[in-house]
PDB file of N, CA and C in Angstrom:
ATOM      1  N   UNK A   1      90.929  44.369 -25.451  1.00  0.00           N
ATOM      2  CA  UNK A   1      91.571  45.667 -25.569  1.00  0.00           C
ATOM      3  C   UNK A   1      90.909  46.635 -24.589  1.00  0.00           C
ATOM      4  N   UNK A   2      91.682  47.471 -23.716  1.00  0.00           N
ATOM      5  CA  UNK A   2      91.181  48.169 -22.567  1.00  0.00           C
ATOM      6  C   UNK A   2      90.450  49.698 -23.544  1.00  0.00           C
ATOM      7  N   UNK A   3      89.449  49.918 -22.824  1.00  0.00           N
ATOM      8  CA  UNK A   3      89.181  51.502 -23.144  1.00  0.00           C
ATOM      9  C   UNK A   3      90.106  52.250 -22.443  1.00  0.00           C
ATOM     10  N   UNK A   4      90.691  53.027 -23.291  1.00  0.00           N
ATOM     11  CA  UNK A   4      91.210  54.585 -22.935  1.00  0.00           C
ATOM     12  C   UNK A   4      90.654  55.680 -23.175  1.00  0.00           C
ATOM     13  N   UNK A   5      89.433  55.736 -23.095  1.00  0.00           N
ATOM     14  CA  UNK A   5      89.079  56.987 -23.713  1.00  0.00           C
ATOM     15  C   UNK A   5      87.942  57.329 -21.857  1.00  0.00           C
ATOM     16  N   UNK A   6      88.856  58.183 -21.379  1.00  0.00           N
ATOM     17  CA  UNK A   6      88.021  58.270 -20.153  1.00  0.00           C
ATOM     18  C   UNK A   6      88.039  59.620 -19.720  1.00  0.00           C
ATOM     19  N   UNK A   7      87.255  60.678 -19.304  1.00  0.00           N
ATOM     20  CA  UNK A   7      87.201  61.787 -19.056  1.00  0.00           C
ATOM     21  C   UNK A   7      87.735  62.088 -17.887  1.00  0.00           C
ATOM     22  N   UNK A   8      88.988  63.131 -17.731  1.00  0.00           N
ATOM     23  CA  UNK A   8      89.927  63.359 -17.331  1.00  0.00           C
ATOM     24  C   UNK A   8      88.964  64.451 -16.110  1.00  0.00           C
ATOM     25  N   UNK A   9      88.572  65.502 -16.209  1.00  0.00           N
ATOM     26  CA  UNK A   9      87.805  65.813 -15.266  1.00  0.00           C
ATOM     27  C   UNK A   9      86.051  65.147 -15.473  1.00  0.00           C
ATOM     28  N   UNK A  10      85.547  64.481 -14.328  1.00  0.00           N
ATOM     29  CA  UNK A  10      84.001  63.953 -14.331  1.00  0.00           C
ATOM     30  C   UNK A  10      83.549  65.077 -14.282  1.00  0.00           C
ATOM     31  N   UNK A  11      83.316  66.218 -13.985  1.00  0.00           N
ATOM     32  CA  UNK A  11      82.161  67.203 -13.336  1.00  0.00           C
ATOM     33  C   UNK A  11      82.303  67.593 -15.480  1.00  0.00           C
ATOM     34  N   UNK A  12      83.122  67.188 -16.401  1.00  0.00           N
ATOM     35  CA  UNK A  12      83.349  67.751 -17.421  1.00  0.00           C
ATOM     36  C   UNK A  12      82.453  67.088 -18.423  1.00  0.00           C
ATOM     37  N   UNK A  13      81.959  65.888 -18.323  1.00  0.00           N
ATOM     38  CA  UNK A  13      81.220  64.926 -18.858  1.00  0.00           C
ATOM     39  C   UNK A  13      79.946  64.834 -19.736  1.00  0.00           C
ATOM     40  N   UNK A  14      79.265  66.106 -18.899  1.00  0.00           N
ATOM     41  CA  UNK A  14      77.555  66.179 -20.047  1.00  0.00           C
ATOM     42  C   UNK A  14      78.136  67.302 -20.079  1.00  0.00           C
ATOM     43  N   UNK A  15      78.898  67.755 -20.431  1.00  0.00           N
ATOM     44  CA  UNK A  15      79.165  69.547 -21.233  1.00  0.00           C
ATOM     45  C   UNK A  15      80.170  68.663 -22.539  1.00  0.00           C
ATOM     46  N   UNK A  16      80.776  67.715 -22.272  1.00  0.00           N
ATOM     47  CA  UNK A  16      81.526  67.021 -23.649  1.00  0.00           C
ATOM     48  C   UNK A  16      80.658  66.330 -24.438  1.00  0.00           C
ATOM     49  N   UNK A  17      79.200  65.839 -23.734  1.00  0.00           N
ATOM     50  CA  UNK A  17      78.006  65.094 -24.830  1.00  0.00           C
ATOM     51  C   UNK A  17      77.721  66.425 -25.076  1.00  0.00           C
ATOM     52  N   UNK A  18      77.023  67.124 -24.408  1.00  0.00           N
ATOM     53  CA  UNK A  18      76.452  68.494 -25.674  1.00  0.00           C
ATOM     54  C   UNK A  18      77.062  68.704 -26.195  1.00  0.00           C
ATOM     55  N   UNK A  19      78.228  68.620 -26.190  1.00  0.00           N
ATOM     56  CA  UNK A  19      79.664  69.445 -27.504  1.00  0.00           C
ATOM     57  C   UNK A  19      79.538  68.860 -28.607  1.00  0.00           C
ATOM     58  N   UNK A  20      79.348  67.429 -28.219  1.00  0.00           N
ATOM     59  CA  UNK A  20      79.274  66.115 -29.173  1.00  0.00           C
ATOM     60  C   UNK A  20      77.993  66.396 -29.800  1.00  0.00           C
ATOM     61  N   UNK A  21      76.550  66.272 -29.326  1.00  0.00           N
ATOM     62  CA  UNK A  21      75.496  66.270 -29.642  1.00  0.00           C
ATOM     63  C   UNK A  21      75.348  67.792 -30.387  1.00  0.00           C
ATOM     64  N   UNK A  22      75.881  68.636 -30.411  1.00  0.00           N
ATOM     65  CA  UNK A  22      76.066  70.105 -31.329  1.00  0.00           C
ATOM     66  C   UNK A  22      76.572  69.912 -32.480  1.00  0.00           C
ATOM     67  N   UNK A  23      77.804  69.283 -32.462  1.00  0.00           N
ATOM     68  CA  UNK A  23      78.709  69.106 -33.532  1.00  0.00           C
ATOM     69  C   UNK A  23      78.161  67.979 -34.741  1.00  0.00           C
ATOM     70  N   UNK A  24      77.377  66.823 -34.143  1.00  0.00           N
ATOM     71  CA  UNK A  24      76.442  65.806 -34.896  1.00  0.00           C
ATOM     72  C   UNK A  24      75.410  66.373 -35.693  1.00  0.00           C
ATOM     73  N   UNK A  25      74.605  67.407 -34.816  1.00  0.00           N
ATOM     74  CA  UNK A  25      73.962  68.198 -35.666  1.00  0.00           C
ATOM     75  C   UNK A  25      74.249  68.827 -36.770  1.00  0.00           C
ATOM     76  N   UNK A  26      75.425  70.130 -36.351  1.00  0.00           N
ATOM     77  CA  UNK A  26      76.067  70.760 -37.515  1.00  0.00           C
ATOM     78  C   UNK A  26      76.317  69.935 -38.780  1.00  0.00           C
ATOM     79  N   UNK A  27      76.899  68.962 -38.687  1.00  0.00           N
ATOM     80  CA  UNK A  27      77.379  68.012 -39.905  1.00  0.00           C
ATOM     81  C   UNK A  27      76.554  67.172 -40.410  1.00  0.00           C
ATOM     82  N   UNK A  28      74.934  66.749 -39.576  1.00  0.00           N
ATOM     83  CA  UNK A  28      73.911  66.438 -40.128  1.00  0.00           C
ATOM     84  C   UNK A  28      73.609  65.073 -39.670  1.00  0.00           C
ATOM     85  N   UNK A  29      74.596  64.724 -38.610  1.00  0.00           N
ATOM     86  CA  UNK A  29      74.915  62.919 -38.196  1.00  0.00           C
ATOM     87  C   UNK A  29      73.275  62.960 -37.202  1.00  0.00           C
ATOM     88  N   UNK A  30      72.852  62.165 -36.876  1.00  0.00           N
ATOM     89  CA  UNK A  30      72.158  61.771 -36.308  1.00  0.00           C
ATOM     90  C   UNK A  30      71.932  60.981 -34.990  1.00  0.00           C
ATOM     91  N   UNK A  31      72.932  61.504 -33.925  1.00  0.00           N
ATOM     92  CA  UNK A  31      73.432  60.937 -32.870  1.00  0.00           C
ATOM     93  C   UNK A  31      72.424  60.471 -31.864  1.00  0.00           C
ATOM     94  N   UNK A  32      71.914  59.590 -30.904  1.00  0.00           N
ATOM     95  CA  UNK A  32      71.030  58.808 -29.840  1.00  0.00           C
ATOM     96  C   UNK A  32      71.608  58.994 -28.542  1.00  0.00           C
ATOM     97  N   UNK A  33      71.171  58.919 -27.748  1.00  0.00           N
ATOM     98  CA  UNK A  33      71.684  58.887 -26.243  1.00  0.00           C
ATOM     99  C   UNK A  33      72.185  57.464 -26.268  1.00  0.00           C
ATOM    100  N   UNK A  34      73.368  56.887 -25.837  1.00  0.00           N
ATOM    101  CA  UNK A  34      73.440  55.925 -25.341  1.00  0.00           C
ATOM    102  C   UNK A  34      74.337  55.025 -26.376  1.00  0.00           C
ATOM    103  N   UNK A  35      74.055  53.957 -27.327  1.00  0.00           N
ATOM    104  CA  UNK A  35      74.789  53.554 -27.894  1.00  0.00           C
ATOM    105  C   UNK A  35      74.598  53.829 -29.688  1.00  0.00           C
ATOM    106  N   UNK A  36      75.862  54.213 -30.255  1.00  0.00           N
ATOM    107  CA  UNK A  36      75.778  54.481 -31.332  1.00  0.00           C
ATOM    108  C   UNK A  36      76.468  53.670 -32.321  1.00  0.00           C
ATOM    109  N   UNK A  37      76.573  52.510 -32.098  1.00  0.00           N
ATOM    110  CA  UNK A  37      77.267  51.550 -33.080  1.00  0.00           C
ATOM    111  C   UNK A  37      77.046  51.554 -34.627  1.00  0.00           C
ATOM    112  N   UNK A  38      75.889  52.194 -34.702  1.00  0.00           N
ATOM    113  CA  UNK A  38      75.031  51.700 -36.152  1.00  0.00           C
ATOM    114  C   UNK A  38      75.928  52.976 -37.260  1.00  0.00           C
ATOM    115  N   UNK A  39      76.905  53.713 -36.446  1.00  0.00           N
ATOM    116  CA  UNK A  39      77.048  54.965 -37.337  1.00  0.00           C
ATOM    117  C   UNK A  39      78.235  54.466 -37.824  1.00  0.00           C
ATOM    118  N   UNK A  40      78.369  54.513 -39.508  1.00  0.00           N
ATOM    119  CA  UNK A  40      79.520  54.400 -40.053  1.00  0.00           C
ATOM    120  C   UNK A  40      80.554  55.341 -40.110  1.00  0.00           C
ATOM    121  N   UNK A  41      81.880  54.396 -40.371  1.00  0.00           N
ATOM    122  CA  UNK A  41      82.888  55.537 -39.831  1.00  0.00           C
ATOM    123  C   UNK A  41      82.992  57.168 -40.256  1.00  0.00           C
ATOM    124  N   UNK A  42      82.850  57.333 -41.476  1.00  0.00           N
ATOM    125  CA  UNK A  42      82.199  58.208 -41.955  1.00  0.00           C
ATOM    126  C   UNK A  42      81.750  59.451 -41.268  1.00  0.00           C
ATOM    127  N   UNK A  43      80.476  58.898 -40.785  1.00  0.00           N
ATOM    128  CA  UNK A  43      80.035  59.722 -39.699  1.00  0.00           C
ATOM    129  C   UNK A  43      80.496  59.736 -38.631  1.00  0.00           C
ATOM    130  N   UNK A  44      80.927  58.687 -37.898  1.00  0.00           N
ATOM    131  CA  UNK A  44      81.549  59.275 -36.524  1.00  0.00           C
ATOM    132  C   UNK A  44      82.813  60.107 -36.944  1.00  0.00           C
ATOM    133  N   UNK A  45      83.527  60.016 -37.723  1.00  0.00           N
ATOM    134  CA  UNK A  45      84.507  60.666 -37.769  1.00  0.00           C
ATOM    135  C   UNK A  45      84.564  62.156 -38.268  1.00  0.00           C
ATOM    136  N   UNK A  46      83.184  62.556 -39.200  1.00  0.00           N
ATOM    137  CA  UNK A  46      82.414  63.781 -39.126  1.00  0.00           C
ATOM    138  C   UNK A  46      82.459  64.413 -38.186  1.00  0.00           C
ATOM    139  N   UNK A  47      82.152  63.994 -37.010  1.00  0.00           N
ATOM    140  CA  UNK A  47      81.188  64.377 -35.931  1.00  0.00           C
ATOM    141  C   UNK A  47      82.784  64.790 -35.058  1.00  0.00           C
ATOM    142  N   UNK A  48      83.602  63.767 -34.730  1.00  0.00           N
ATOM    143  CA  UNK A  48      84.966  63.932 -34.503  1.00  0.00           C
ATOM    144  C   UNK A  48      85.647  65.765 -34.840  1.00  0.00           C
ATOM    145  N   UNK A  49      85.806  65.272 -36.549  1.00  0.00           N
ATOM    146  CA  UNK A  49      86.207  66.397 -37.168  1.00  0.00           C
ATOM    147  C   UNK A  49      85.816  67.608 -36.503  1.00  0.00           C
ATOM    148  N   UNK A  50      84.603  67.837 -36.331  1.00  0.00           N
ATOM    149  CA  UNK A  50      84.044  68.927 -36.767  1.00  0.00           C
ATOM    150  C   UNK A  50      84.234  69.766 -35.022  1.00  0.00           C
ATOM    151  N   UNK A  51      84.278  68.463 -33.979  1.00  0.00           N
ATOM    152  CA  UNK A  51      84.583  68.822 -32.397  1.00  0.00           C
ATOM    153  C   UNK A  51      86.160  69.463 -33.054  1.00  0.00           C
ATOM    154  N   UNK A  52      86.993  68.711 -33.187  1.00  0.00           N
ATOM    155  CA  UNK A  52      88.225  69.272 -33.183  1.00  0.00           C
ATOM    156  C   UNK A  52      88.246  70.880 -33.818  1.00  0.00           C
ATOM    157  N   UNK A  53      87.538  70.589 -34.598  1.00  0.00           N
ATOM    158  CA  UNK A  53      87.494  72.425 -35.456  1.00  0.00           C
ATOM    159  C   UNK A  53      87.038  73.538 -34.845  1.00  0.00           C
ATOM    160  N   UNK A  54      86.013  72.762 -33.963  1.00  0.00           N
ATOM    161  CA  UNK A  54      85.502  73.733 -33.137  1.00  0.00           C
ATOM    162  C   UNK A  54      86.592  74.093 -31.844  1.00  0.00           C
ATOM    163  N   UNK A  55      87.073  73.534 -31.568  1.00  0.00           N
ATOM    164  CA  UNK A  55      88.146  73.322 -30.120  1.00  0.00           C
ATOM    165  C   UNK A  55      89.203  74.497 -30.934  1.00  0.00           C
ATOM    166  N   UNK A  56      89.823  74.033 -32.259  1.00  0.00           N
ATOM    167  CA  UNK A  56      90.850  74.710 -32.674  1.00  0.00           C
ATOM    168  C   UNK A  56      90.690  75.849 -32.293  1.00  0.00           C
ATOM    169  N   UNK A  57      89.042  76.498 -33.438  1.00  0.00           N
ATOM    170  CA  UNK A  57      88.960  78.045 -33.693  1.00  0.00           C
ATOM    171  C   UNK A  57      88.618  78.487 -32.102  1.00  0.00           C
ATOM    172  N   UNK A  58      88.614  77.744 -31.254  1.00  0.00           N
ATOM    173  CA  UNK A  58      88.023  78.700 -30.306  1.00  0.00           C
ATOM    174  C   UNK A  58      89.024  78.716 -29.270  1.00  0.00           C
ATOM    175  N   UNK A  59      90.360  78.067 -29.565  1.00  0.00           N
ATOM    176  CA  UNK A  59      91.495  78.479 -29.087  1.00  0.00           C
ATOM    177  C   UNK A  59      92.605  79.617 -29.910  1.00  0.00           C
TER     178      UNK A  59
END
């Protein structure tokens, strides 16, 4: 199965991990540089959530 999940502008890339790495915090997830397999869905989808909420209110 191909990845689709690819960042549409590059220069946009470590400003979307800090977004990520902010939002992990807020919700209490415990995110690593690099690979995060060990996180149940749960939490990644926390961490998900909580980007989208932030994107909403700040549109």
């Amino acid at each position: 199965m191909a990845n689709n999940n690819r960042v549409l502008v590059p220069q946009a890339k470590e400003g979307l991990n800090r977004f990520k790495m902010e939002a992990a915090t807020e919700v209490g997830v415990n995110l690593k540089q690099g690979y995060n397999g060990d996180l149940t869905s749960r939490e990644a989808g926390s961490v998900g959530g909580q980007m989208v909420k932030k994107m909403v209110e700040a549109y």
